[in-house]
N, C-alpha and C. Protein backbone atom coordinates (compact mmCIF):
# COMPACT_ATOMS: atom_id res chain seq x y z
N UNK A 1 -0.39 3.12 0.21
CA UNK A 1 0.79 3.02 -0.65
C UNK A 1 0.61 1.89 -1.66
N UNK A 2 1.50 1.81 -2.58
CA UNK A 2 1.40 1.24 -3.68
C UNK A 2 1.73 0.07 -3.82
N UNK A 3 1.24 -1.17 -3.98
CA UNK A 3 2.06 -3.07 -3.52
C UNK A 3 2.05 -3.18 -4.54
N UNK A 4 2.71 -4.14 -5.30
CA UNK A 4 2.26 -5.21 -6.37
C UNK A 4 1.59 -6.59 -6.31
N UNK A 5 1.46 -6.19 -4.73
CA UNK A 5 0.33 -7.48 -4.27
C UNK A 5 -0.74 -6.84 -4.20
N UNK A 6 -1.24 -5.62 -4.63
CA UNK A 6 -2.50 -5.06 -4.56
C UNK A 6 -3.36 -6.02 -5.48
N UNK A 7 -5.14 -6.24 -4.56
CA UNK A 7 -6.16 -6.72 -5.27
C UNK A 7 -7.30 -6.19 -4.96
N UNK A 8 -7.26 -5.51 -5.34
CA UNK A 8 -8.72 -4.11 -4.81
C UNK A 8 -9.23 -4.66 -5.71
N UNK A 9 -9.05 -4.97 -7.25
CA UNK A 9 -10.06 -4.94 -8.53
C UNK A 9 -10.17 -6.40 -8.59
N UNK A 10 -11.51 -6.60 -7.97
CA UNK A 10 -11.63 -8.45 -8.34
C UNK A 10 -11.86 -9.20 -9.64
N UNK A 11 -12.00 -8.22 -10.50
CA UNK A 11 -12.01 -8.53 -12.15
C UNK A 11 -10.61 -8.85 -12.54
N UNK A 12 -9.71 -7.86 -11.98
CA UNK A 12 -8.23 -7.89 -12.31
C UNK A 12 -7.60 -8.68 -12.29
N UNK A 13 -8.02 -8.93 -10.65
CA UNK A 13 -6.90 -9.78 -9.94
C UNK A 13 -7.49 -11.38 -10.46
N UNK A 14 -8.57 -11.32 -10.79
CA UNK A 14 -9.07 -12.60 -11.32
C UNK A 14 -8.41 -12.73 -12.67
N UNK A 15 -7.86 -11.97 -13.79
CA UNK A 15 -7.42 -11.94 -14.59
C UNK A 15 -5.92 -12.01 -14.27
N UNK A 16 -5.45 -11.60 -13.89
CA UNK A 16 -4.22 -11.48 -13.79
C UNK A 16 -3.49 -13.07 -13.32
N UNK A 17 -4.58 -13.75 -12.20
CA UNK A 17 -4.64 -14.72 -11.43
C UNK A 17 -4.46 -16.22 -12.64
N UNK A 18 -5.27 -15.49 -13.44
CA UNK A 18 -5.13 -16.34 -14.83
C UNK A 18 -4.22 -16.37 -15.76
N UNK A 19 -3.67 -15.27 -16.08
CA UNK A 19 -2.27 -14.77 -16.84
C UNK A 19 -1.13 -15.63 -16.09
N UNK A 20 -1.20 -15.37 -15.04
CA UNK A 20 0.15 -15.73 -14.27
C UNK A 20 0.10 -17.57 -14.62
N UNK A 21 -0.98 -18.21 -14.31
CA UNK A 21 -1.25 -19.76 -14.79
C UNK A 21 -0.95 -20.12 -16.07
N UNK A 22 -0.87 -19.24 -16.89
CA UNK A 22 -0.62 -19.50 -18.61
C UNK A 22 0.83 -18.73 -18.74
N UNK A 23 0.97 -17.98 -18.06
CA UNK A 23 2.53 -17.33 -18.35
C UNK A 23 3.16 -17.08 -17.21
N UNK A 24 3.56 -18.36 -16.66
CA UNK A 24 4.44 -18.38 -15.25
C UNK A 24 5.61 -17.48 -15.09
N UNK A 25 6.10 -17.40 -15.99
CA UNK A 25 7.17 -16.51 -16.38
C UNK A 25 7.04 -15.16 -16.16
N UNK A 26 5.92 -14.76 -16.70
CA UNK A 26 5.89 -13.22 -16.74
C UNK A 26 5.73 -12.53 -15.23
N UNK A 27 5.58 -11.23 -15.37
CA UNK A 27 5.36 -10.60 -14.25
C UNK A 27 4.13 -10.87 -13.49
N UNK A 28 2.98 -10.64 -14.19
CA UNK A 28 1.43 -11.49 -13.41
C UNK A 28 1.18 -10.31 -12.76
N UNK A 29 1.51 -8.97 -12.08
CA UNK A 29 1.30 -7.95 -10.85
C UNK A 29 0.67 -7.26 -11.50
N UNK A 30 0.03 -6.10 -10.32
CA UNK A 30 0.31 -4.63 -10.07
C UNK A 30 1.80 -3.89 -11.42
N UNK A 31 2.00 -2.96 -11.63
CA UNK A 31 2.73 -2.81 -12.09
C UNK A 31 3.62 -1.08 -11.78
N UNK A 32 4.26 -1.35 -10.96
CA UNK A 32 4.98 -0.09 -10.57
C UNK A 32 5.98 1.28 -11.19
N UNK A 33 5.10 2.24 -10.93
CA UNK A 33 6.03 3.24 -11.96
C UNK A 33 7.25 3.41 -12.02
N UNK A 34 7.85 4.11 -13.01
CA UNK A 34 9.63 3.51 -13.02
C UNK A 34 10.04 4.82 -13.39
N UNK A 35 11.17 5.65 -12.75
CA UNK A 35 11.95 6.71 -13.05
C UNK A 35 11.90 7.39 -11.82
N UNK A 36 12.60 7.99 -11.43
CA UNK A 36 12.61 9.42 -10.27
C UNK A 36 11.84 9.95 -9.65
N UNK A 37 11.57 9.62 -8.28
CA UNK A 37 10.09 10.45 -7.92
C UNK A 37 10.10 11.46 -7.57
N UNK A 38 11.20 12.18 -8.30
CA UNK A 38 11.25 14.02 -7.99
C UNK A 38 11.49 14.58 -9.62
N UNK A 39 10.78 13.11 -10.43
CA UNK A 39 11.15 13.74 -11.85
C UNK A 39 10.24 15.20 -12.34
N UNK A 40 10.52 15.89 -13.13
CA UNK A 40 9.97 16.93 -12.89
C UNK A 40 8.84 16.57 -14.48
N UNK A 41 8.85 15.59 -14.95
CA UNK A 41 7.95 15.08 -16.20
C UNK A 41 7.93 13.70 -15.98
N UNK A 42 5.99 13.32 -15.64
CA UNK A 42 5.28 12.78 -15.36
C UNK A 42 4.47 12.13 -16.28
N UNK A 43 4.73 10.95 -17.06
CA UNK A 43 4.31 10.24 -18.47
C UNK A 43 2.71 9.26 -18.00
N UNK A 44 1.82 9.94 -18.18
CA UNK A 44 0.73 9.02 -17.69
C UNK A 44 -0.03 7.79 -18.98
N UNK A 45 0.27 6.66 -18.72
CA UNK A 45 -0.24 5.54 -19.96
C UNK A 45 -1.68 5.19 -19.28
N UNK A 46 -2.33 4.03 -20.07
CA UNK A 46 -3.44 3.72 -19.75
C UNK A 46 -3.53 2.57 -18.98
N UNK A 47 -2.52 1.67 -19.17
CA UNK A 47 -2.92 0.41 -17.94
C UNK A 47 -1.49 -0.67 -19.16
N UNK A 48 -1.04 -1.47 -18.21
CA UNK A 48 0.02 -2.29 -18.39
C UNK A 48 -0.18 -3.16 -19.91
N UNK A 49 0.53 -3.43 -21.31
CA UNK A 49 0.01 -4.54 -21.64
C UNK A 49 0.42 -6.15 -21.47
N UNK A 50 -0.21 -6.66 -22.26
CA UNK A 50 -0.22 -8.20 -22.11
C UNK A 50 1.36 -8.97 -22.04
N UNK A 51 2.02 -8.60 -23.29
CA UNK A 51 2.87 -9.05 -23.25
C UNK A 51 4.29 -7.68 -23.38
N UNK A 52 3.76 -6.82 -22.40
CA UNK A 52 4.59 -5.57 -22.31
C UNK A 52 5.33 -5.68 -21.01
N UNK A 53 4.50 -4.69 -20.04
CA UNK A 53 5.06 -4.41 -18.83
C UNK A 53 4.33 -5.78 -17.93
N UNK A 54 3.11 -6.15 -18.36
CA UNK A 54 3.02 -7.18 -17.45
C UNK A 54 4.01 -8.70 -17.69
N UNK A 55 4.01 -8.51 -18.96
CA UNK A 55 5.37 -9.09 -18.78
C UNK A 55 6.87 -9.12 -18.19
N UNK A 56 7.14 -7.54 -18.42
CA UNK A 56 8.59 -7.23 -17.83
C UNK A 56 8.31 -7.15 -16.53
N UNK A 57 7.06 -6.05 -16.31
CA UNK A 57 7.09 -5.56 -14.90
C UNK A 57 7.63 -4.07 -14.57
N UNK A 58 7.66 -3.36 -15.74
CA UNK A 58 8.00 -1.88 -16.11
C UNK A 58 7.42 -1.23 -17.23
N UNK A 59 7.04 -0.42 -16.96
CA UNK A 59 5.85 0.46 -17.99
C UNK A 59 6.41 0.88 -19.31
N UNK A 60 5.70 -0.16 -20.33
CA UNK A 60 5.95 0.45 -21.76
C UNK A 60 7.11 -0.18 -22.13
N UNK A 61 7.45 -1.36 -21.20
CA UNK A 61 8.62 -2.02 -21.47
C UNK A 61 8.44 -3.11 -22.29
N UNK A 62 8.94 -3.43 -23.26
CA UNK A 62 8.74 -4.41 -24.20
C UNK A 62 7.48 -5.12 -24.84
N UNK A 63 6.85 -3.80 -25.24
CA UNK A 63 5.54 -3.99 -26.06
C UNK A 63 6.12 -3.12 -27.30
N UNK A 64 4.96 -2.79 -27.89
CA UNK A 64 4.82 -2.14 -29.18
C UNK A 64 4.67 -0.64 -29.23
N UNK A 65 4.69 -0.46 -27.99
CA UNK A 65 3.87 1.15 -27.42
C UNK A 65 5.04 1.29 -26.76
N UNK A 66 5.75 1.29 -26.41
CA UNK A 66 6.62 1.26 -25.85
C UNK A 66 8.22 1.94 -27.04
N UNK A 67 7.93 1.16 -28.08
CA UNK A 67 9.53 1.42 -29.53
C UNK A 67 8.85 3.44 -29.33
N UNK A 68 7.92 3.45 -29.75
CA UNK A 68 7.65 4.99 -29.66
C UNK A 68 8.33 5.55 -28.64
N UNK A 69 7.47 5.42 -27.80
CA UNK A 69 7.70 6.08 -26.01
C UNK A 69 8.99 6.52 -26.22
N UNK A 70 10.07 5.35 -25.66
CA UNK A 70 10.87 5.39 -25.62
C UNK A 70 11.71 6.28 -26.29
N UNK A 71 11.82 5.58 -28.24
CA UNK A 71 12.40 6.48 -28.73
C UNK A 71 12.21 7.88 -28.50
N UNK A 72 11.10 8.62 -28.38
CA UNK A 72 10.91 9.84 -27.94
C UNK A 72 11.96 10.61 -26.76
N UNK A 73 11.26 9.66 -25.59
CA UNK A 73 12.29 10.02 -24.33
C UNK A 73 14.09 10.20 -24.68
N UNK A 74 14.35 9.31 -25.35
CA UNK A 74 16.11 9.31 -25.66
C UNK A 74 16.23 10.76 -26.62
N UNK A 75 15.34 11.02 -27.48
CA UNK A 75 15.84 11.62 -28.35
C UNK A 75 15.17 13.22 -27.40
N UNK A 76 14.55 13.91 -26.32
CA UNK A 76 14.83 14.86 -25.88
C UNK A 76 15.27 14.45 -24.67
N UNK A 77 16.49 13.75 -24.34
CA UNK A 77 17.13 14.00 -23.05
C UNK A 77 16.59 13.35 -21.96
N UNK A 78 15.08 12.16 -21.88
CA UNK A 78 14.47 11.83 -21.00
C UNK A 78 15.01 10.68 -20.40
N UNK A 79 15.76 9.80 -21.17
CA UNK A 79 16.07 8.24 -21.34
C UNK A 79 17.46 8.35 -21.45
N UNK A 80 18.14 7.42 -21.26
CA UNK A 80 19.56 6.93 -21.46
C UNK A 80 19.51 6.25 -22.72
N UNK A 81 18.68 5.63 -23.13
CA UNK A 81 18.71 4.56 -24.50
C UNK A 81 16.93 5.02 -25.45
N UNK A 82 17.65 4.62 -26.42
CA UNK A 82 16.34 4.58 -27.26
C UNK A 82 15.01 3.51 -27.33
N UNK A 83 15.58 2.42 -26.51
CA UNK A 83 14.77 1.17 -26.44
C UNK A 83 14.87 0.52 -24.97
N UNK A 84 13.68 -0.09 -24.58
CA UNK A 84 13.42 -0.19 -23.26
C UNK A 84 12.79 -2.24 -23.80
N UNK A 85 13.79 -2.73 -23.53
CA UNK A 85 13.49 -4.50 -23.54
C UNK A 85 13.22 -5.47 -22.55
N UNK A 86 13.81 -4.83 -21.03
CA UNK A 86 13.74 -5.83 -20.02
C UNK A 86 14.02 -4.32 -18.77
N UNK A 87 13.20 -5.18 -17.39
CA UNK A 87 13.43 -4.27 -16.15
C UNK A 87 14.76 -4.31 -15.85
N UNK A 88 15.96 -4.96 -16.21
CA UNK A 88 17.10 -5.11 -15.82
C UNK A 88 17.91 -4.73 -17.30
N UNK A 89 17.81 -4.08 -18.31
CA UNK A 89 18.08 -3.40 -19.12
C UNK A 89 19.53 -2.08 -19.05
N UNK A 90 19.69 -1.97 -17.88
CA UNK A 90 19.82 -1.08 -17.67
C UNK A 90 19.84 0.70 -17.92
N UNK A 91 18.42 1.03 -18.85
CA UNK A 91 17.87 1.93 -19.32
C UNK A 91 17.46 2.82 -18.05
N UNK A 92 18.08 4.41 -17.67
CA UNK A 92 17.50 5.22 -16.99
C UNK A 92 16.39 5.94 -17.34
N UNK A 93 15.57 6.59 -16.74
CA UNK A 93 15.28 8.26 -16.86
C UNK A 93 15.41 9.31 -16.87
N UNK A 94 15.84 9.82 -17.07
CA UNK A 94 15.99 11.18 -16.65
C UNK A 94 15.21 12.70 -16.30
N UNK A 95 15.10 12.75 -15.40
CA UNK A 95 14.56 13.86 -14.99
C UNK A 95 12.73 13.40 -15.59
N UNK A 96 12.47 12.11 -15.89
CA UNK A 96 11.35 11.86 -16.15
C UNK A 96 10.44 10.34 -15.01
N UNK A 97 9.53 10.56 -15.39
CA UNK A 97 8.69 9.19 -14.37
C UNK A 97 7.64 8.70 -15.19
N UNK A 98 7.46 7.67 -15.28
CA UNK A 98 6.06 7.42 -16.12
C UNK A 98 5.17 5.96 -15.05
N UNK A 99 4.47 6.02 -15.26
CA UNK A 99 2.93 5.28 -14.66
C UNK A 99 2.33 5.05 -15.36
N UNK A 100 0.83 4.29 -15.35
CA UNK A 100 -0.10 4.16 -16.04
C UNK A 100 -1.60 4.43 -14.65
N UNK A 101 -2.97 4.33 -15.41
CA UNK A 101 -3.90 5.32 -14.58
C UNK A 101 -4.31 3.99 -13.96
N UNK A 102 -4.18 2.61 -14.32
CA UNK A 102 -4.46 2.00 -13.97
C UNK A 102 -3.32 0.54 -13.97
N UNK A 103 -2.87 0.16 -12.97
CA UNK A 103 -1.63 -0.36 -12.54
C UNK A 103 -1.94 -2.18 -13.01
N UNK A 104 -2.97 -2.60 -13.28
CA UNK A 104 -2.99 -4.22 -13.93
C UNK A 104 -3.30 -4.33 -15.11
N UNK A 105 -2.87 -5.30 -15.58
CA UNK A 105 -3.61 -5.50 -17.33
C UNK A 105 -5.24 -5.50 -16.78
N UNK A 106 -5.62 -5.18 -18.00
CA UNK A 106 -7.25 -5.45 -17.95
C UNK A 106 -7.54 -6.37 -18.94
N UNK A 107 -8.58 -6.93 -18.80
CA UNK A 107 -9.13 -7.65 -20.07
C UNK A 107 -9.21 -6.79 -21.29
N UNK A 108 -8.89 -7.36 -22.53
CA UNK A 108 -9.14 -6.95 -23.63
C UNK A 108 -8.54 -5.16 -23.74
N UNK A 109 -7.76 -4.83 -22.75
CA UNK A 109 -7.06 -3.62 -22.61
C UNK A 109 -8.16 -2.41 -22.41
N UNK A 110 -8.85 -2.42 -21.38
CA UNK A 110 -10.09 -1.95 -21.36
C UNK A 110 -10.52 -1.73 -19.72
N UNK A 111 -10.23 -1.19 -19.08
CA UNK A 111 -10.03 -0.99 -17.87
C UNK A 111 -11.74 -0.67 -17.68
N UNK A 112 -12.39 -1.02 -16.58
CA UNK A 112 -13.75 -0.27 -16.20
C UNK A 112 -13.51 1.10 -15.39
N UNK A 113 -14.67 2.23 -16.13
CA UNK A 113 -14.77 3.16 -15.06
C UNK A 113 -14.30 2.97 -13.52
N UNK A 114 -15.19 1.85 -12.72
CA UNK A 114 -14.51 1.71 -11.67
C UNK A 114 -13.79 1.55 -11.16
N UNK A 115 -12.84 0.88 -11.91
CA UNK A 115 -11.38 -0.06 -11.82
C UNK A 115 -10.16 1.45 -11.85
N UNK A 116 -10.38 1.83 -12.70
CA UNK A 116 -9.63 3.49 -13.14
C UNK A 116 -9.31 4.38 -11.87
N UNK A 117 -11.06 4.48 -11.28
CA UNK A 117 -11.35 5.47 -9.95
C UNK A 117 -10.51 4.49 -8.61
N UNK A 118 -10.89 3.22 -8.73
CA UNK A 118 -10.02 2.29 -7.47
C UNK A 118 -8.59 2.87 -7.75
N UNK A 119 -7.94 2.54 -8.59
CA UNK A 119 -6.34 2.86 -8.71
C UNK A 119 -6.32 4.70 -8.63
N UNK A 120 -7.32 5.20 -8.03
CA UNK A 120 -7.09 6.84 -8.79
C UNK A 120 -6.08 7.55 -7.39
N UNK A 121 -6.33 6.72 -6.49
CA UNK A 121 -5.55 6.98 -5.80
C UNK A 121 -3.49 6.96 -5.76
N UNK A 122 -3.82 5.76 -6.60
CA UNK A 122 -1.88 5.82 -6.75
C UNK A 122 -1.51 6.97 -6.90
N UNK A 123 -2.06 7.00 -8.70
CA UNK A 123 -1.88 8.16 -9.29
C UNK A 123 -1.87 9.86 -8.81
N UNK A 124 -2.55 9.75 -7.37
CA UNK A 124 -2.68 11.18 -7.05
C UNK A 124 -1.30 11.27 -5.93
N UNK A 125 -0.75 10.12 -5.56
CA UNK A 125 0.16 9.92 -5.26
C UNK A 125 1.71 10.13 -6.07
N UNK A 126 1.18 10.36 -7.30
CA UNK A 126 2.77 10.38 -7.71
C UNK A 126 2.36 11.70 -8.04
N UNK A 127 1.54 12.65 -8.22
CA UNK A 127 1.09 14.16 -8.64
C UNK A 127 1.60 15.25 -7.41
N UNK A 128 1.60 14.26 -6.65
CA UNK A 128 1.94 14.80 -4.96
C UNK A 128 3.60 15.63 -5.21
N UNK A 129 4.43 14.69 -5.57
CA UNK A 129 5.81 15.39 -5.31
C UNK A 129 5.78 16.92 -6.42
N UNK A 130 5.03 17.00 -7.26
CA UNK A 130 4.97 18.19 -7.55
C UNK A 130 5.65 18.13 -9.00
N UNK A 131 5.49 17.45 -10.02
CA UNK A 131 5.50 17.53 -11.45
C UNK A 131 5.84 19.20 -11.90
N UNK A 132 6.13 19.47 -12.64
CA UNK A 132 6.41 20.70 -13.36
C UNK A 132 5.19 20.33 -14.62
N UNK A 133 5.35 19.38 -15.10
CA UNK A 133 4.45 18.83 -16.37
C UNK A 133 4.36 17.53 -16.27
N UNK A 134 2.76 17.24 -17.35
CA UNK A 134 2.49 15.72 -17.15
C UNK A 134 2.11 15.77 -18.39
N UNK A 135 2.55 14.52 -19.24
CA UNK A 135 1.99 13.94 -20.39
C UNK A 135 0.63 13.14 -20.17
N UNK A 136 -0.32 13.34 -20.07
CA UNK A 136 -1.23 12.42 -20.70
C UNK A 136 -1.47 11.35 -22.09
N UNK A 137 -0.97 10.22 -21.72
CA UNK A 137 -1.47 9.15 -23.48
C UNK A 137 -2.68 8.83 -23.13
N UNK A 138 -3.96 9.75 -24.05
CA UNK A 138 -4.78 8.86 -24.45
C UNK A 138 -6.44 9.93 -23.00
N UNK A 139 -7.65 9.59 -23.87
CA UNK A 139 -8.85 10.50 -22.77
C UNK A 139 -8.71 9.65 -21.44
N UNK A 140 -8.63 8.36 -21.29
CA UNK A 140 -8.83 7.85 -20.13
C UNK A 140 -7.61 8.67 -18.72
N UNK A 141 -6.12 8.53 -19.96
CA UNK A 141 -5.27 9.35 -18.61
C UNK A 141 -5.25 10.36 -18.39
N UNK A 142 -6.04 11.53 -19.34
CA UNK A 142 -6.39 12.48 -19.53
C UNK A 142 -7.45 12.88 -17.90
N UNK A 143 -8.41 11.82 -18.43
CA UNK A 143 -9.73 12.36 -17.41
C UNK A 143 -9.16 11.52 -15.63
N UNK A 144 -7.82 10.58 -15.81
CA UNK A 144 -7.93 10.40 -14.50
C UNK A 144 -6.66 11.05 -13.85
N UNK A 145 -5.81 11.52 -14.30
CA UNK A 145 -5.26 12.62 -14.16
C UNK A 145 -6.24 13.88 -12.96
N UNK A 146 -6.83 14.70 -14.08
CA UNK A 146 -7.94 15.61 -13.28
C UNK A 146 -8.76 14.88 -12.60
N UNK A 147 -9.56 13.39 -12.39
CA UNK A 147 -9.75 13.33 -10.87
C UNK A 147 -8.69 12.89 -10.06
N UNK A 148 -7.25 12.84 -10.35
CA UNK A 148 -6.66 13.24 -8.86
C UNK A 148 -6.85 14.11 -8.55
N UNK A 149 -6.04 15.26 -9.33
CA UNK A 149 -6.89 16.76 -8.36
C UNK A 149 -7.95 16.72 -8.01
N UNK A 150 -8.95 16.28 -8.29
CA UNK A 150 -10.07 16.89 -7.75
C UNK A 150 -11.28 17.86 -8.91
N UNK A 151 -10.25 17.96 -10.05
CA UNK A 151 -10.93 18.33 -11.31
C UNK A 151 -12.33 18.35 -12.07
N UNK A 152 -12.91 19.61 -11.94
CA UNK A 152 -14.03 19.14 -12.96
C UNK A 152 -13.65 18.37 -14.06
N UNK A 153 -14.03 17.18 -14.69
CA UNK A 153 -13.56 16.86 -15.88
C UNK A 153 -13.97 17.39 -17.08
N UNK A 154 -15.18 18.38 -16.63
CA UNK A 154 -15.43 18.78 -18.07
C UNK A 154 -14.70 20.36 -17.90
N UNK A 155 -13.63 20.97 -16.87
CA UNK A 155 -12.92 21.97 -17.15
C UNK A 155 -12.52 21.82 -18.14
N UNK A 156 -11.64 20.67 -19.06
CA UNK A 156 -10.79 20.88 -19.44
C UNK A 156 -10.57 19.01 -20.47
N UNK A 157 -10.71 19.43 -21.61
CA UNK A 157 -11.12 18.78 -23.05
C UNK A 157 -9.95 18.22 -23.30
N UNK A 158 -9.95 16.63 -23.52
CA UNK A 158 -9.13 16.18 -24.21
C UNK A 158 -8.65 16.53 -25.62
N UNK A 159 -7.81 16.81 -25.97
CA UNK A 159 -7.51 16.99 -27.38
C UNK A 159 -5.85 17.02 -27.43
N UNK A 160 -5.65 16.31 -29.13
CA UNK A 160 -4.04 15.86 -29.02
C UNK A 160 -3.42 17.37 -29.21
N UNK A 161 -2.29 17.00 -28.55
CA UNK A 161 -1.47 18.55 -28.56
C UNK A 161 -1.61 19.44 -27.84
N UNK A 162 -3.07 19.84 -26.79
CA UNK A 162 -3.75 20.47 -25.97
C UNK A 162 -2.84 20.39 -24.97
N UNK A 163 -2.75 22.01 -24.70
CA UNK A 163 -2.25 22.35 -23.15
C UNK A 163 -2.57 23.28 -22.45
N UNK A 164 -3.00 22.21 -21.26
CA UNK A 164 -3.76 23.06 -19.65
C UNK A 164 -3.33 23.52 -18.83
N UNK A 165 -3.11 24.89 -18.84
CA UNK A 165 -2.45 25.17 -17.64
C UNK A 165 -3.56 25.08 -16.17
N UNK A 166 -2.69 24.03 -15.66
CA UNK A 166 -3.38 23.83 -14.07
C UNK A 166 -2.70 24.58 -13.31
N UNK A 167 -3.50 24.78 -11.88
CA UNK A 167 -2.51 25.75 -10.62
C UNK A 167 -1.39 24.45 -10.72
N UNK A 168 -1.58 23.40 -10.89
CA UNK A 168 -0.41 22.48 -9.75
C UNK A 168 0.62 21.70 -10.91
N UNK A 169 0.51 22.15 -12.37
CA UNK A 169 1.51 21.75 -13.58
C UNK A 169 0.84 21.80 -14.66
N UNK A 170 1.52 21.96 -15.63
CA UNK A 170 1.28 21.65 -17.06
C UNK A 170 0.54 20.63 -17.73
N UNK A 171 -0.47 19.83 -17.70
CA UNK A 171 -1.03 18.85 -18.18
C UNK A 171 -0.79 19.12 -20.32
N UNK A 172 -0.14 18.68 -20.42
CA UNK A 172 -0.12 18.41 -22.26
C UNK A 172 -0.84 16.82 -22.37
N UNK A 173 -1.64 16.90 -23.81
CA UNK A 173 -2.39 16.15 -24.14
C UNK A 173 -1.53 15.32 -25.44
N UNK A 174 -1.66 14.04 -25.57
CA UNK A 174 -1.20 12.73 -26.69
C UNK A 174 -2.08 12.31 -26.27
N UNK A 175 -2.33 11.78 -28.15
CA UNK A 175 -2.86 10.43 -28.38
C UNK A 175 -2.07 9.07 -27.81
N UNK A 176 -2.77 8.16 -27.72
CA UNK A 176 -1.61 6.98 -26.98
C UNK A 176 -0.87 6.14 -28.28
N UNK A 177 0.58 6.30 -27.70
CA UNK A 177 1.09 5.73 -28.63
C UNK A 177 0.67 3.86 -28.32
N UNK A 178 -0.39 3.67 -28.96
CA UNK A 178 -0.27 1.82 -28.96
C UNK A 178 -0.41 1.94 -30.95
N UNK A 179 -0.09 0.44 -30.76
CA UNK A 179 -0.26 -0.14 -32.15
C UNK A 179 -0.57 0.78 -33.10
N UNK A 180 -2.23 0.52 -32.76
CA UNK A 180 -3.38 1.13 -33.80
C UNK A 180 -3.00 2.50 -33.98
N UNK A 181 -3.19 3.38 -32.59
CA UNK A 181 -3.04 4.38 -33.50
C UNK A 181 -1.65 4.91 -34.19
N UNK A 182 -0.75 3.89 -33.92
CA UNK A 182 0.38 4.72 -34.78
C UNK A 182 0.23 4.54 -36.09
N UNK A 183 -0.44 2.66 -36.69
CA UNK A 183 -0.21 2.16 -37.84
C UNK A 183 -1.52 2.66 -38.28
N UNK A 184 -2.41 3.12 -37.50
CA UNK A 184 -3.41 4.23 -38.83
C UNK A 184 -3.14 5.67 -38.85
N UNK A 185 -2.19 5.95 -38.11
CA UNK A 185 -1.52 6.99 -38.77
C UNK A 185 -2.42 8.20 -37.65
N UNK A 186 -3.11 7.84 -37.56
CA UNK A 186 -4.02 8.31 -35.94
C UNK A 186 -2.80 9.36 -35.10
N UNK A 187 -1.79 8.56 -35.10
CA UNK A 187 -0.58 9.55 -33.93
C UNK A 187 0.71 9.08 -34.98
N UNK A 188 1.49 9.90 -35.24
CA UNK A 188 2.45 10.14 -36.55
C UNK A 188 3.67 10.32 -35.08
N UNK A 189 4.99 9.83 -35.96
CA UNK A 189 5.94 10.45 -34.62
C UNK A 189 6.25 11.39 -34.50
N UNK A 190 6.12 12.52 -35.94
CA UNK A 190 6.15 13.51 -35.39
C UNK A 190 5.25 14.18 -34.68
N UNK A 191 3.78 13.93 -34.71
CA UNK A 191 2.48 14.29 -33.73
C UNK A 191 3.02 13.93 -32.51
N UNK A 192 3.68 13.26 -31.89
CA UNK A 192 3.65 12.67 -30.75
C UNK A 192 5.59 13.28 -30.42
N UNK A 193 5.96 13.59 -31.39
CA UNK A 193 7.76 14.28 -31.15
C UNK A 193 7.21 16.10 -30.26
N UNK A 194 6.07 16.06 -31.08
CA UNK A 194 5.67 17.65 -30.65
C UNK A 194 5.06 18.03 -29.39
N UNK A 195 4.47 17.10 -28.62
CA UNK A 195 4.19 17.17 -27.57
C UNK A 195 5.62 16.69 -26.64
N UNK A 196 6.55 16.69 -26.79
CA UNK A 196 7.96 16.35 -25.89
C UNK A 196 8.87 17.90 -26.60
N UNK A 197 8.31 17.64 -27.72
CA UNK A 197 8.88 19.63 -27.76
C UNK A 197 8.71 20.93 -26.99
N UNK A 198 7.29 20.24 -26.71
CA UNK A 198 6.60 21.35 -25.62
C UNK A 198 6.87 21.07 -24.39
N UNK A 199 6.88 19.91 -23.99
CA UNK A 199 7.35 19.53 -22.93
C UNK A 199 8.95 19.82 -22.57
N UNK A 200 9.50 20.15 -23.32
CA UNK A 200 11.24 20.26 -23.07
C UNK A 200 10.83 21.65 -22.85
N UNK A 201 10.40 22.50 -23.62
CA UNK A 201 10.13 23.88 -23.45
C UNK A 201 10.13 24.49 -22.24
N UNK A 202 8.72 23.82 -21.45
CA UNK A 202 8.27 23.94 -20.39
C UNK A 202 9.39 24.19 -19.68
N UNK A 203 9.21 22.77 -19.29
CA UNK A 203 11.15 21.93 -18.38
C UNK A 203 12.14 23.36 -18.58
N UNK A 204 12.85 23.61 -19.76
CA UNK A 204 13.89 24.40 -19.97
C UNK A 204 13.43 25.87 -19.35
N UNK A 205 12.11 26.27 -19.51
CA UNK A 205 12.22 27.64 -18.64
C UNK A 205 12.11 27.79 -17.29
């Protein structure tokens, strides 16, 4: 099961070990998924950031990647609010859950192959209650997604907008909403409105 005292990744926890010394304040953990664990849409990110969720201590919470997310979620029915600032916010989900593939900041936002496969277990843990659909942000949550199942990874190609039908849910494909790619234009909001179009779709039939 899932701690926020987890230290499987000795790179991490050595990092993190360091974060917490320079920013006593912040969260410093593991970082635990937040929404309904019978949500029937499953938001997979890439790993916590710096001064985001490892700060708050809730995914996509008060970073830059996050003004997207969010707004998205409020505007089809996922969220209670359009903006997500603090774990005590009082911002819901609805009928949604989101995670990341890898539960600590990493250095330089860059998780190792190995580090990905250590945490791959959470993640197959929240796939368990039985998703209807899962967002993937980005190839890394893409490819660790399919090794929870058990997935060939080369079944089935990252690409934005792409949708897989698996036996066990819907996998739809996004680019990750961070920074870069929104401000090079890389992921547009409406590129990223259209994959929650499809996703409501799904959901609604």
């Amino acid at each position: 099961m899932f701690s926020v005292e987890c230290e499987r990744c000795p790179r991490l926890a050595a990092h993190l070990a360091a974060v917490r010394e320079k920013h006593p304040d912040y969260h410093g953990r593991p970082v635990d998924s937040f929404g309904p664990q019978d949500a029937r849409l499953l938001v997979v990110g890439l790993a916590p950031g710096l001064h985001g969720a490892n700060r708050t201590g809730r995914p996509f919470t008060g970073d830059y990647a996050g003004i997207l997310l969010y707004e998205t979620l409020h505007a089809y029915g996922f969220a209670s609010a359009p903006v997500s600032t603090a774990a005590d916010d009082g911002l819901q989900l609805i009928d949604c859950r989101i995670t990341n593939a890898v539960r600590c900041l990493p250095p330089n936002n860059k998780p190792t192959t190995a580090e990905v496969n250590t945490c791959n277990d959470f993640l197959a843990q929240e796939l368990a209650p039985g998703p209807d659909c899962v967002i993937a942000l980005g190839t890394v949550a893409h490819r660790a997604v399919l090794r929870a199942l058990g997935v060939r990874l080369s079944a089935y190609s990252f690409a934005h907008g792409a949708v897989h039908e698996l036996p066990e849910f819907c996998l739809l494909d996004s680019y990750h909403c961070s920074r870069y790619n929104t401000q090079t234009r890389r992921l547009t909001a409406e590129m990223f409105s259209s994959v929650f179009v499809t996703a409501r779709g799904i959901l609604n039939d």
